[in-house]
C-alpha atoms as a PDB file:
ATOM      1  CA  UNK A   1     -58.499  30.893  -9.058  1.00  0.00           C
ATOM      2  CA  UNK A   2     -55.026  30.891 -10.650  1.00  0.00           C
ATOM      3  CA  UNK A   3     -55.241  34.727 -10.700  1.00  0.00           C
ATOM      4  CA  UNK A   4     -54.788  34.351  -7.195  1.00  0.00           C
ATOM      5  CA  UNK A   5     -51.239  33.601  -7.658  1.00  0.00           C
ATOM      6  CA  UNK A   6     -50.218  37.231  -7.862  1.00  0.00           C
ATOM      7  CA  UNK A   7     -50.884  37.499  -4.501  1.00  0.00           C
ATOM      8  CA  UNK A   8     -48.564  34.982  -3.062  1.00  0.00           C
ATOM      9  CA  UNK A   9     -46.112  35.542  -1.104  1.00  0.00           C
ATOM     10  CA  UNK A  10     -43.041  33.838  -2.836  1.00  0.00           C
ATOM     11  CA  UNK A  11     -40.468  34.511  -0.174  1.00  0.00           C
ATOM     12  CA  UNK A  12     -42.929  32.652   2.525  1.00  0.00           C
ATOM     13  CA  UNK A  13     -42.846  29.790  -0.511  1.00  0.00           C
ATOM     14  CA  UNK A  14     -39.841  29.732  -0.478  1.00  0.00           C
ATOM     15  CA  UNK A  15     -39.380  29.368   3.305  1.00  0.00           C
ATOM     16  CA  UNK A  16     -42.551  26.937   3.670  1.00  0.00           C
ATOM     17  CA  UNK A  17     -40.945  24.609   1.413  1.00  0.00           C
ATOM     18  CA  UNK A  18     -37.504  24.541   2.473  1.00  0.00           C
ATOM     19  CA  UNK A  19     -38.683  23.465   5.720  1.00  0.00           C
ATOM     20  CA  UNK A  20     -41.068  21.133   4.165  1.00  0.00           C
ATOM     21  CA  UNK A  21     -37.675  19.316   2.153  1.00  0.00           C
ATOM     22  CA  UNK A  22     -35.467  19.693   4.765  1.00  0.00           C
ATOM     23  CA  UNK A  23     -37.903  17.960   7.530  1.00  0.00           C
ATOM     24  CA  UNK A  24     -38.602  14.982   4.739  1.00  0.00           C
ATOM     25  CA  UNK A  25     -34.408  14.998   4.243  1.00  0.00           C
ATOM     26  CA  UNK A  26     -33.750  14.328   8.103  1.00  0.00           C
ATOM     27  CA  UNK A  27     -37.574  11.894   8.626  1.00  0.00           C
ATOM     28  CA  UNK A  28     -36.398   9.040   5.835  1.00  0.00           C
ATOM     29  CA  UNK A  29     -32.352   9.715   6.607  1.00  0.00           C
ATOM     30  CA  UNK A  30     -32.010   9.977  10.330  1.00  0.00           C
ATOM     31  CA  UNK A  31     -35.132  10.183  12.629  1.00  0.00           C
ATOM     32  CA  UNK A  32     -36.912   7.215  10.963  1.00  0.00           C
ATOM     33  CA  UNK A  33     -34.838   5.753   8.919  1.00  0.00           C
ATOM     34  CA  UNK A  34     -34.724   2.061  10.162  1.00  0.00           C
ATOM     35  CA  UNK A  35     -38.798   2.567  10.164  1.00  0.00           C
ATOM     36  CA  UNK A  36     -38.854   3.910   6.903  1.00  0.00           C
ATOM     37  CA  UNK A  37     -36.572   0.465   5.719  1.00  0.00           C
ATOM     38  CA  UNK A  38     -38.377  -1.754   7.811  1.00  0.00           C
ATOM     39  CA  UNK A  39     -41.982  -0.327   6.212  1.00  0.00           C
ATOM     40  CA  UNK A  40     -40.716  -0.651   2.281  1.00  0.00           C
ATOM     41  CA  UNK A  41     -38.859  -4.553   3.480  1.00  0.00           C
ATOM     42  CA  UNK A  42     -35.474  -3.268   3.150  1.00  0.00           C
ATOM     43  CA  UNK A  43     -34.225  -3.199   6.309  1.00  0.00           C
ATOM     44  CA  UNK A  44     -31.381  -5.639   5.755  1.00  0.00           C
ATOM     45  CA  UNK A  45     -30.052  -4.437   2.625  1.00  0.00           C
ATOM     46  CA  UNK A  46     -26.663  -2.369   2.549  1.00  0.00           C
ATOM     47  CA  UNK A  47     -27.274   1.439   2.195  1.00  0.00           C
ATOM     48  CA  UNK A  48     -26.695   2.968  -1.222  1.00  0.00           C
ATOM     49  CA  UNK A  49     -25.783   6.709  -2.270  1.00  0.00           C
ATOM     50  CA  UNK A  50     -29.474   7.956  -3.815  1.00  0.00           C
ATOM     51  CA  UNK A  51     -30.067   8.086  -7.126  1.00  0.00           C
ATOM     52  CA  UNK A  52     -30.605  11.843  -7.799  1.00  0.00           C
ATOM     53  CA  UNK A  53     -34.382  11.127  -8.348  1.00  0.00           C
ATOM     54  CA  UNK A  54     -34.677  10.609  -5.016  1.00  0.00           C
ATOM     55  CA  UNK A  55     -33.777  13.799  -3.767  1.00  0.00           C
ATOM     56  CA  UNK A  56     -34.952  16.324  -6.945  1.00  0.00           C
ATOM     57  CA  UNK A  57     -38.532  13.972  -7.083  1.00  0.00           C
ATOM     58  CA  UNK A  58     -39.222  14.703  -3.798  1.00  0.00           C
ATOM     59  CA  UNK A  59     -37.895  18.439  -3.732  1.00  0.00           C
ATOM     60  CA  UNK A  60     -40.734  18.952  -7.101  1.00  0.00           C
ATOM     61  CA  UNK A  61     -43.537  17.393  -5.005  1.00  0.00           C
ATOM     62  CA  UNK A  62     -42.553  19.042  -1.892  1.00  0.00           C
ATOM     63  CA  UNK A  63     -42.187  22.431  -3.969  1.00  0.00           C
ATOM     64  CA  UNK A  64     -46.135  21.267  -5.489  1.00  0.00           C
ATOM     65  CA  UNK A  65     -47.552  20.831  -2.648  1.00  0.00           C
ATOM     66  CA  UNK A  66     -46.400  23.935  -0.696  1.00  0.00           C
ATOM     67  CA  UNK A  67     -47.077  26.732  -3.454  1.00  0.00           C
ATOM     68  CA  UNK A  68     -51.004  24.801  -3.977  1.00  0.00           C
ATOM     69  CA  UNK A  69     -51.055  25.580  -0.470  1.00  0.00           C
ATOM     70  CA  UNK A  70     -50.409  28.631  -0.733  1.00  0.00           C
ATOM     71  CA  UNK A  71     -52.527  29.496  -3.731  1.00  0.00           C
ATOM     72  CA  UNK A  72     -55.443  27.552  -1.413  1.00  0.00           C
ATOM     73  CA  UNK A  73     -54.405  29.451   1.709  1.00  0.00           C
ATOM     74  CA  UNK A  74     -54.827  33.046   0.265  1.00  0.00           C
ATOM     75  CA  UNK A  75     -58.019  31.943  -1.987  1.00  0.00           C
ATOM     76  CA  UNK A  76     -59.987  30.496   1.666  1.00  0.00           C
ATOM     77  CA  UNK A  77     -58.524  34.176   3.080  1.00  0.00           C
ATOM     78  CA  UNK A  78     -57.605  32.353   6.403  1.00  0.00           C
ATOM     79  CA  UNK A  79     -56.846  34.461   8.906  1.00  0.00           C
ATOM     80  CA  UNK A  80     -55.570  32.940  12.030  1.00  0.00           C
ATOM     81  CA  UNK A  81     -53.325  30.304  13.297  1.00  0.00           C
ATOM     82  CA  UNK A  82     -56.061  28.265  13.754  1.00  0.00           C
ATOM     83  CA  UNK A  83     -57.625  28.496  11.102  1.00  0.00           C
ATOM     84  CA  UNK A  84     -54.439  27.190   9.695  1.00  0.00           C
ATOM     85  CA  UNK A  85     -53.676  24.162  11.744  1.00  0.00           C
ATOM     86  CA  UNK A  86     -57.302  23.166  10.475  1.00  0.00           C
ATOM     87  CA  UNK A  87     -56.687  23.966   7.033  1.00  0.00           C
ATOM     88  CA  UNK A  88     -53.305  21.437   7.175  1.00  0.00           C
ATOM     89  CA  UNK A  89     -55.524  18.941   9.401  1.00  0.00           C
ATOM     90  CA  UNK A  90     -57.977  18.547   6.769  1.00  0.00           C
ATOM     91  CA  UNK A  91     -55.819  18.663   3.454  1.00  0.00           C
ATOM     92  CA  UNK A  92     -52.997  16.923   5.742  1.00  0.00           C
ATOM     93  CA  UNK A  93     -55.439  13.537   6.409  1.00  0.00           C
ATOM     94  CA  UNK A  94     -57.855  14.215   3.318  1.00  0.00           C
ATOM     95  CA  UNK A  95     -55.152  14.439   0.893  1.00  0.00           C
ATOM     96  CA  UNK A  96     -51.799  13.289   1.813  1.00  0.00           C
ATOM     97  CA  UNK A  97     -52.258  10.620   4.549  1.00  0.00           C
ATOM     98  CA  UNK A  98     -55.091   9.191   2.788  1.00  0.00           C
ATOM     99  CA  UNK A  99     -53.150   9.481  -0.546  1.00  0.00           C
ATOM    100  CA  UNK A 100     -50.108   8.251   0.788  1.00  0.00           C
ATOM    101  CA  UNK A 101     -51.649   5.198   1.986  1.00  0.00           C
ATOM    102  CA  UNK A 102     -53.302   4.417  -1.353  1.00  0.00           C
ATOM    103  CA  UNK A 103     -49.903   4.785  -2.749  1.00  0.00           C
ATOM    104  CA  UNK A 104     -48.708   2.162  -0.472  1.00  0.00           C
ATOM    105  CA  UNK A 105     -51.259  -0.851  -0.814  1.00  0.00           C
ATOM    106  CA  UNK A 106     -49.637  -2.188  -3.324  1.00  0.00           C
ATOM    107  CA  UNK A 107     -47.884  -5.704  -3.512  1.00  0.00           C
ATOM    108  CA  UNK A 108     -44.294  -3.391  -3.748  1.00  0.00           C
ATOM    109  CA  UNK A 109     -44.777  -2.317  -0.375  1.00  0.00           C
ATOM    110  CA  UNK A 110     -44.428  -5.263   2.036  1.00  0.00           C
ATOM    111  CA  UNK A 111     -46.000  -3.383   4.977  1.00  0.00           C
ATOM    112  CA  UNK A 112     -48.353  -0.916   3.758  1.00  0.00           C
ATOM    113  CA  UNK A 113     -49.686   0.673   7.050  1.00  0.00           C
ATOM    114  CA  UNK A 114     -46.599   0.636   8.310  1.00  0.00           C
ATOM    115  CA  UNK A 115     -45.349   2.771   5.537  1.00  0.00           C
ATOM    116  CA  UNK A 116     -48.449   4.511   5.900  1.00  0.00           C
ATOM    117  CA  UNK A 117     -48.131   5.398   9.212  1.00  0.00           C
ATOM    118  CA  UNK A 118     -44.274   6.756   8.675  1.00  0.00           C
ATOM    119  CA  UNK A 119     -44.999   8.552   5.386  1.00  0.00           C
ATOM    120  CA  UNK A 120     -48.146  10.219   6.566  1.00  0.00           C
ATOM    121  CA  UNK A 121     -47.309  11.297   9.468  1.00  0.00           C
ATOM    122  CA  UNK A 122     -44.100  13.386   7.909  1.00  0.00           C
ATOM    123  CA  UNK A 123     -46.388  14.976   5.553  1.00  0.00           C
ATOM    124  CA  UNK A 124     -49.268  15.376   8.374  1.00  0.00           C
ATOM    125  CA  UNK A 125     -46.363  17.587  10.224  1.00  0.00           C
ATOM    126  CA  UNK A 126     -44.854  19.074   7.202  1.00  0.00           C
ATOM    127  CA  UNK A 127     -48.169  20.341   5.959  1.00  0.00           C
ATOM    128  CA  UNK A 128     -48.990  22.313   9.208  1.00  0.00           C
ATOM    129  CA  UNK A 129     -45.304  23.985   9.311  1.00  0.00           C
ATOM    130  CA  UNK A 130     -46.090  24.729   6.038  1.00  0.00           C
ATOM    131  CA  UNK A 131     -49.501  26.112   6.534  1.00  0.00           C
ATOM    132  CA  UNK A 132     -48.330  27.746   9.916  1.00  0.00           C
ATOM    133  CA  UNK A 133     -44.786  29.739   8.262  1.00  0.00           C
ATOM    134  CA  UNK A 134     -47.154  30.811   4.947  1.00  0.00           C
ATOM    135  CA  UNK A 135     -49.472  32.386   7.510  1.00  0.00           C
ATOM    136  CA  UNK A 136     -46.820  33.909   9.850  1.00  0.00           C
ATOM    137  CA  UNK A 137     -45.230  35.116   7.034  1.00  0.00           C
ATOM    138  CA  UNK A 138     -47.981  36.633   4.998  1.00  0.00           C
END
């Protein structure tokens, strides 16, 4: 399997998960960012300047995530867009959504689903630009 990564395309990596960081940059900062508070009980506190974890954490995951992909991608040999979308439907709801929710039922998250809901449904959408750039790319 991990001989596989010879054939990956790193410039479509590259591009998959730069869209993948910057869509999870502008979700939690801008789009739903009074969601994303509300969801983690926070919604009243003053805003803070990130700690750099915050940013380079979720750059390493998003980085993860997107070359597995690919390594997955060009091991299942899928060869259409729609064989994509349904590659990042399944991994996108059997991995991340579902993982992301277990993440979030615990007693540090005052409204789990909520969170749930927010968080999975970023990675639900960055997992099929991902899946759908690696493939137009490649």
């Amino acid at each position: 399997m991990l001989n596989s990564i010879s054939a990956i395309d790193w410039l479509s990596v590259f591009v998959a998960f730069v869209s993948y960081f910057v869509l999870g940059a502008l979700w939690f900062t801008l789009l739903f960012k009074k969601h994303y508070l509300k969801s983690l009980g926070k919604e009243n506190e003053a805003a803070q300047k990130p700690a750099p974890i915050f940013i380079v954490g979720p750059a390493i995951c998003s980085f993860v995530i997107t070359l597995t992909t690919a390594l997955l991608m060009s091991i299942l040999q899928l060869n259409s867009y729609a064989a994509s979308i349904e590659f990042a439907v399944v991994i996108g709801i059997g991995y991340l959504v579902a993982n992301t929710v277990n993440i979030a039922i615990n007693p540090n998250i005052p409204k789990p689903l909520f969170y749930g809901v927010i968080s999975g449904a970023y990675h639900l959408i960055g997992i099929t630009g991902v899946c759908l750039i690696l493939y137009a790319m490649n």
